[in-house]
C-alpha atoms as a PDB file:
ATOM      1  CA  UNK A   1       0.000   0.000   0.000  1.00  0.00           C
ATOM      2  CA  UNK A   2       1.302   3.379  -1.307  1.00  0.00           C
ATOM      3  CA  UNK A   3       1.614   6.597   0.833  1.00  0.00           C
ATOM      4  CA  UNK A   4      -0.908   7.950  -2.433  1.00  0.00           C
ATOM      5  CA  UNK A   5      -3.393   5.030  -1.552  1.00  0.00           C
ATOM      6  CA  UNK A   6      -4.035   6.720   1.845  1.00  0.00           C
ATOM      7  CA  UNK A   7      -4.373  10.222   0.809  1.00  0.00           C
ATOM      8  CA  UNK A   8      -7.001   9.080  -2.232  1.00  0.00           C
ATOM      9  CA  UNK A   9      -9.117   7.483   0.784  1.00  0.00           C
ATOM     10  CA  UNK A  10      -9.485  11.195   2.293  1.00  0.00           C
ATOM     11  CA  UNK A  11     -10.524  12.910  -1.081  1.00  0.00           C
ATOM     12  CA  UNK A  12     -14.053  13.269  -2.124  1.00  0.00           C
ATOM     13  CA  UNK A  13     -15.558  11.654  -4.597  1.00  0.00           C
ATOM     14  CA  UNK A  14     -16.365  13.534  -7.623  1.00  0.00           C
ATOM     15  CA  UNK A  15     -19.846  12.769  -7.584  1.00  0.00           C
ATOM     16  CA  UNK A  16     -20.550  14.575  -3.600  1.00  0.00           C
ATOM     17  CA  UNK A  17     -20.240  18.710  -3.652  1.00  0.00           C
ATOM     18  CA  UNK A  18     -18.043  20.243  -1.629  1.00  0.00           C
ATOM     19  CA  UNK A  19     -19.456  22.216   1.045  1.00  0.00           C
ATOM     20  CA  UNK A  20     -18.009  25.053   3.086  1.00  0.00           C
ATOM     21  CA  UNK A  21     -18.117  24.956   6.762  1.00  0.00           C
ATOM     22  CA  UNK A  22     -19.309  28.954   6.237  1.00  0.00           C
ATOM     23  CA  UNK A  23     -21.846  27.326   4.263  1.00  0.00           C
ATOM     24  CA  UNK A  24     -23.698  25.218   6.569  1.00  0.00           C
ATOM     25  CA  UNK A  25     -23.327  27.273   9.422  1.00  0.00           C
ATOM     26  CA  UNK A  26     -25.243  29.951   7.107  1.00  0.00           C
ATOM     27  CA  UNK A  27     -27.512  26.806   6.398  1.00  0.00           C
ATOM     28  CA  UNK A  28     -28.445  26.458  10.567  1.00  0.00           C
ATOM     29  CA  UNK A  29     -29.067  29.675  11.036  1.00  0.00           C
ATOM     30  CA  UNK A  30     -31.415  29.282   7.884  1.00  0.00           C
ATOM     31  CA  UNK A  31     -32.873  26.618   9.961  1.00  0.00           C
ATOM     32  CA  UNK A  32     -33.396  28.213  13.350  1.00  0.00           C
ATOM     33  CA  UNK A  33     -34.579  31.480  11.522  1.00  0.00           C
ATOM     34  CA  UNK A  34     -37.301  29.747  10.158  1.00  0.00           C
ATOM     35  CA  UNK A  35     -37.712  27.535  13.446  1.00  0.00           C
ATOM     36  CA  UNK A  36     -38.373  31.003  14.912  1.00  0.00           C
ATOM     37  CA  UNK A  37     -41.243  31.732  12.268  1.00  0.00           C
ATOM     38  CA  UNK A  38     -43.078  28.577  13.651  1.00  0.00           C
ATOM     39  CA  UNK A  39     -42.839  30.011  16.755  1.00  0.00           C
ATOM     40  CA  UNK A  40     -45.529  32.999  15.607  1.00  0.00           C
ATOM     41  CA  UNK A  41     -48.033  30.290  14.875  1.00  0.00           C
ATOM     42  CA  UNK A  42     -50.742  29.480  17.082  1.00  0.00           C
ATOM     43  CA  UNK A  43     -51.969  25.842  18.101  1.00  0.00           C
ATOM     44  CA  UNK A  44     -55.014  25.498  14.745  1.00  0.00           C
ATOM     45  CA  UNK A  45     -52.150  27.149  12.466  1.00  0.00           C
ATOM     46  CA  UNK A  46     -49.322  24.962  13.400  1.00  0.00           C
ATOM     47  CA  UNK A  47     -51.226  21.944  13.330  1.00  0.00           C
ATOM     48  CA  UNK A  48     -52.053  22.569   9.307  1.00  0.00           C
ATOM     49  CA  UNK A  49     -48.041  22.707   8.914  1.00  0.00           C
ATOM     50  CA  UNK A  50     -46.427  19.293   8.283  1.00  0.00           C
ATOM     51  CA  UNK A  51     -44.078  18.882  10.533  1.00  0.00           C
ATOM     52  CA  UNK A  52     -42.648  15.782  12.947  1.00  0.00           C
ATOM     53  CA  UNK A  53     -43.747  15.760  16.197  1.00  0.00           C
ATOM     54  CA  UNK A  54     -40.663  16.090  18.101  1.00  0.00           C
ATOM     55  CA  UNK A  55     -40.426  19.881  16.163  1.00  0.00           C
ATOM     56  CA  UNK A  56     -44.115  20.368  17.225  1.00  0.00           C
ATOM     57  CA  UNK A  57     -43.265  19.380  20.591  1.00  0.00           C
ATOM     58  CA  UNK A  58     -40.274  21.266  21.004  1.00  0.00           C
ATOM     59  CA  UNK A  59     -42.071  24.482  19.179  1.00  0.00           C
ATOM     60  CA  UNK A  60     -44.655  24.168  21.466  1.00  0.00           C
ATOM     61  CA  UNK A  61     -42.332  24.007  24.547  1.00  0.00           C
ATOM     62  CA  UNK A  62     -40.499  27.162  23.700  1.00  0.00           C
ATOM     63  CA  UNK A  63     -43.114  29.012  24.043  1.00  0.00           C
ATOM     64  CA  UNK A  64     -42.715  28.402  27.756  1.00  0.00           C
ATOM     65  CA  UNK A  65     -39.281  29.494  27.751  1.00  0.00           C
ATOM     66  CA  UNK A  66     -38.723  32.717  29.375  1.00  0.00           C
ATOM     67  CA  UNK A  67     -34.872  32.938  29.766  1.00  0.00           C
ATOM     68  CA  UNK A  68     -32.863  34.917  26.413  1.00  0.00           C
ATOM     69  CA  UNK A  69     -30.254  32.164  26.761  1.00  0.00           C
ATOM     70  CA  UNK A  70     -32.416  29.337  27.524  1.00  0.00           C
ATOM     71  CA  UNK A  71     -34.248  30.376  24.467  1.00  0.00           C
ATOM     72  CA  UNK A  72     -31.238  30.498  22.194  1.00  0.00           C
ATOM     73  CA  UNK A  73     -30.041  27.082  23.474  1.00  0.00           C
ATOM     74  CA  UNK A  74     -33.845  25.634  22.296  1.00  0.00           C
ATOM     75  CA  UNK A  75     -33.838  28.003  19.238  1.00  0.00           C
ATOM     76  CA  UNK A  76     -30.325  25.492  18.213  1.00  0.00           C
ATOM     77  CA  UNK A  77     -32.348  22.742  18.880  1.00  0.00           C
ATOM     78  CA  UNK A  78     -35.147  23.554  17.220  1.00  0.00           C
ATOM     79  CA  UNK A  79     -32.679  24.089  14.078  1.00  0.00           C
ATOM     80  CA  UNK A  80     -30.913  20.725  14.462  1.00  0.00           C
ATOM     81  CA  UNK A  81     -34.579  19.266  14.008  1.00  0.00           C
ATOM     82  CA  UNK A  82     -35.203  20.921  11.140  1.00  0.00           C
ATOM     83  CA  UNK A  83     -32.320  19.370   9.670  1.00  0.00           C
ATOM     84  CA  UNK A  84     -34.600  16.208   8.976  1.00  0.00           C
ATOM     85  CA  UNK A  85     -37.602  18.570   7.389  1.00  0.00           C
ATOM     86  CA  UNK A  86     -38.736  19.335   4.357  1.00  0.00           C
ATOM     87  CA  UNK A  87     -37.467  23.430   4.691  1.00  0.00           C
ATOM     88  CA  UNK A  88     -38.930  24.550   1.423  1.00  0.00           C
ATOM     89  CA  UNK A  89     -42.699  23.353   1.836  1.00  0.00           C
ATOM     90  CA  UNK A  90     -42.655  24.662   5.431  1.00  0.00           C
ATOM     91  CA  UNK A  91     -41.408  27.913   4.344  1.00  0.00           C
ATOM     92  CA  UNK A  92     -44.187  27.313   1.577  1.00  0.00           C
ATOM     93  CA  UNK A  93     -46.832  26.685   3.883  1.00  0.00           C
ATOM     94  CA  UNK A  94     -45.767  29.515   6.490  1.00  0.00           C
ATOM     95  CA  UNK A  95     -45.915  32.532   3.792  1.00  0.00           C
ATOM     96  CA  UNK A  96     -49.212  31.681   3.343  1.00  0.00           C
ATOM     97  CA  UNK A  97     -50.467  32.478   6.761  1.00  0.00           C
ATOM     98  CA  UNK A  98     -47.666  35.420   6.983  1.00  0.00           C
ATOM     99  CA  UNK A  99     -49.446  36.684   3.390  1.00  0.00           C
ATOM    100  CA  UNK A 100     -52.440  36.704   5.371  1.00  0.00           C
ATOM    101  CA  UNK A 101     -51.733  38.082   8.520  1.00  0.00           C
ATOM    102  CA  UNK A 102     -49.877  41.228   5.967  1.00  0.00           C
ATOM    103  CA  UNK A 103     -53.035  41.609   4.180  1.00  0.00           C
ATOM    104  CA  UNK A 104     -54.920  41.983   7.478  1.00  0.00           C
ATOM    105  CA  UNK A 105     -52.274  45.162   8.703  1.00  0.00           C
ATOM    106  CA  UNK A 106     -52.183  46.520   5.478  1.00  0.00           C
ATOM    107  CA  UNK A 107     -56.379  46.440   5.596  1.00  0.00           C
ATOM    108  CA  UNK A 108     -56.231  47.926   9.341  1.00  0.00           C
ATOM    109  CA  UNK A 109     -53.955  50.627   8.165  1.00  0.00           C
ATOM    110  CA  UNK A 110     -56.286  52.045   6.185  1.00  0.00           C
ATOM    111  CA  UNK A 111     -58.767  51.984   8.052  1.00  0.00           C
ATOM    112  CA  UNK A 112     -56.481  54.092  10.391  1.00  0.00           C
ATOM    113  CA  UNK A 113     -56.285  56.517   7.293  1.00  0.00           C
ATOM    114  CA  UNK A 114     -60.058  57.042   6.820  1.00  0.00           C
ATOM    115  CA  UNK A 115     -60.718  57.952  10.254  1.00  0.00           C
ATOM    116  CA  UNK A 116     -58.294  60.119  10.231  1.00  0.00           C
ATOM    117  CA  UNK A 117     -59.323  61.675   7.563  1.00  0.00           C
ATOM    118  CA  UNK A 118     -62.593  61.857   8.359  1.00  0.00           C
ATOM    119  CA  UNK A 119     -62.013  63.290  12.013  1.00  0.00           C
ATOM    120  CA  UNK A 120     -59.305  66.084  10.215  1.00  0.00           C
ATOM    121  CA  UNK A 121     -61.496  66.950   6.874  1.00  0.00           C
ATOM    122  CA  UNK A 122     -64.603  66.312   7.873  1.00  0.00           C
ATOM    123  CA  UNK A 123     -67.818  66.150   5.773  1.00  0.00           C
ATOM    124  CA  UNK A 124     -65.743  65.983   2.125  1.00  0.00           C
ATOM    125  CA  UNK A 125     -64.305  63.079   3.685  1.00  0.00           C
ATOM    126  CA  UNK A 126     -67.228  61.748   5.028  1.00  0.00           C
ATOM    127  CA  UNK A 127     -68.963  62.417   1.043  1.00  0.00           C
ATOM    128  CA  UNK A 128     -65.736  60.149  -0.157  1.00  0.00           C
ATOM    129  CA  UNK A 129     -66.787  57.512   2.272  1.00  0.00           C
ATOM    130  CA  UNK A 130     -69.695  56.928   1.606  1.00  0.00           C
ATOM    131  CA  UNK A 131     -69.232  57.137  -2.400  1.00  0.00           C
ATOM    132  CA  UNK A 132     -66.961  54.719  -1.290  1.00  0.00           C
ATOM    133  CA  UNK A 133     -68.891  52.524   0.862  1.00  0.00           C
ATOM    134  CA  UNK A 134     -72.616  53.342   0.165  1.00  0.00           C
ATOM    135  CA  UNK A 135     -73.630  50.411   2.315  1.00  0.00           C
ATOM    136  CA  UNK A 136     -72.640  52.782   5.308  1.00  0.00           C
ATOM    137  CA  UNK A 137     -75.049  54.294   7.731  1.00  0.00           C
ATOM    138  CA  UNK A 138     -74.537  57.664   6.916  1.00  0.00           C
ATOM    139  CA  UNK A 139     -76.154  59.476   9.982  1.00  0.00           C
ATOM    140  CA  UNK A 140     -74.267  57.239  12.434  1.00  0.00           C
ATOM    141  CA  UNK A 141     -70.751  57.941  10.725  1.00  0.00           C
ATOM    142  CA  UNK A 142     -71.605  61.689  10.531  1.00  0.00           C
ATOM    143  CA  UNK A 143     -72.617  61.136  14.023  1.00  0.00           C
ATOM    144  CA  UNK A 144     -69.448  59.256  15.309  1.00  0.00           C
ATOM    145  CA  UNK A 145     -67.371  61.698  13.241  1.00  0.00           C
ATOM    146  CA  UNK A 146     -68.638  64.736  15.008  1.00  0.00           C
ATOM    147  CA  UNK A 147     -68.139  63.196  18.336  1.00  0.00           C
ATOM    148  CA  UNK A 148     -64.464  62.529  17.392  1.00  0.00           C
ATOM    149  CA  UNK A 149     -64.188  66.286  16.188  1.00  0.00           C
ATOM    150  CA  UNK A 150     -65.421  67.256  19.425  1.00  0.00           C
ATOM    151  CA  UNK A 151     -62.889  65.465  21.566  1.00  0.00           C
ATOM    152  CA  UNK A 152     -60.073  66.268  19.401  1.00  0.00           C
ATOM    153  CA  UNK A 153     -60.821  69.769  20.030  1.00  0.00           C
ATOM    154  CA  UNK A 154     -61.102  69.339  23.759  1.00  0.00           C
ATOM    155  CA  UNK A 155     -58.202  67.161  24.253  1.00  0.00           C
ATOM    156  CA  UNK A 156     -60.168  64.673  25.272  1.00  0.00           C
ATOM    157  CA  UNK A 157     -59.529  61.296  25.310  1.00  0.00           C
ATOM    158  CA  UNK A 158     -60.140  59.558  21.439  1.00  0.00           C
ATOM    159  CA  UNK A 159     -62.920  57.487  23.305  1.00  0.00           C
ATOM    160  CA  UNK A 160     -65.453  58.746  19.904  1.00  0.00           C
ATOM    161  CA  UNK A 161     -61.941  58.139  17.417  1.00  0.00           C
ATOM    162  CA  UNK A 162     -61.794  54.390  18.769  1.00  0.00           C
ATOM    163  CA  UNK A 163     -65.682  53.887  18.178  1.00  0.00           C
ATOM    164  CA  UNK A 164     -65.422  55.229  15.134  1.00  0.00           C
ATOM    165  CA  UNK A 165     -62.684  53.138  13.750  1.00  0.00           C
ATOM    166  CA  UNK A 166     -64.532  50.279  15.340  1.00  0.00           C
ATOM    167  CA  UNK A 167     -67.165  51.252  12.995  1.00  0.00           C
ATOM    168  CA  UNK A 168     -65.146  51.535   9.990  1.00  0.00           C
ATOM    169  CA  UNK A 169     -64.041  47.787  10.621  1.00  0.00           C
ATOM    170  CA  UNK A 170     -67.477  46.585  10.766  1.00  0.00           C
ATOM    171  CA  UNK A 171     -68.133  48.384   7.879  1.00  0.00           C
ATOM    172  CA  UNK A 172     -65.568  46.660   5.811  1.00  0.00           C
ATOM    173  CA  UNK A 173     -66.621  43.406   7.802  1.00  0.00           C
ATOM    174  CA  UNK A 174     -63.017  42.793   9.229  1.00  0.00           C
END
């Protein structure tokens, strides 16, 4: 046996890629990053995820962690489990509820917009509205808008601002 015989032993093979130890570390933290998604998922939207049950298990347990260290520890484990899923269809299946929950902000944002506008230019704003939404009960938004005027002016409280959002969400039947 050659001194070459034992080095050709070590080499790999041309048919395996070469990976970087940079690389897979990037990879884990990949891993835990999206571990750390899961975690944002309740009980009914985990459950529609395909995942093992020790990574439900240990998901489910971190949210019990209260300890930044003891966290990061169980955020590494978390990652070494996800070593053995199938990243791409969780990440899949996750960007659907995260498209959702976006959709929902973006929809409460402007809601935020109309009632400021409404409280801030009053009735041409209130006109635009209800062009806008005609199924709106125009003497109750006039109404609710009025009342917000009022305690802007005052200083008061935005008791009226907060019932009239809440009115512009049913409205919109969010």
């Amino acid at each position: 046996m050659s001194e070459h015989d034992l080095f050709d032993n070590e080499l790999p093979d041309d048919d395996q890629e070469w990976v970087s130890k940079t690389q897979v570390k990037k990879h884990m933290h990949e891993l835990q990053a999206l571990g750390a998604r899961l975690l944002e998922l309740n009980a009914e939207q985990l459950a529609k995820i395909t995942l093992d049950e020790r990574l439900v298990q240990a998901i489910e347990e971190a949210k019990r962690i209260k300890s930044n260290n003891a966290m990061k520890r169980h955020l590494q484990y978390i990652g070494k489990l996800m070593r053995t899923e199938d990243s791409e269809l969780i990440e899949q299946q996750l960007g659907i509820y995260e498209a959702g929950k976006q959709a929902h902000t973006q929809l409460f944002h402007k809601l935020e917009r109309w009632r400021d506008r409404l409280i801030h230019e009053g009735n041409e704003a209130v006109q635009a509205y209800i062009e806008e939404h005609p199924e709106a009960d125009v003497q109750h938004l006039r109404q609710l808008v009025r009342n917000a005027q009022k305690e802007l002016a005052q200083d008061k409280p935005p008791a009226s601002a907060r019932k009239l959002f809440k009115y512009l969400r049913e409205v919109a039947g969010a």
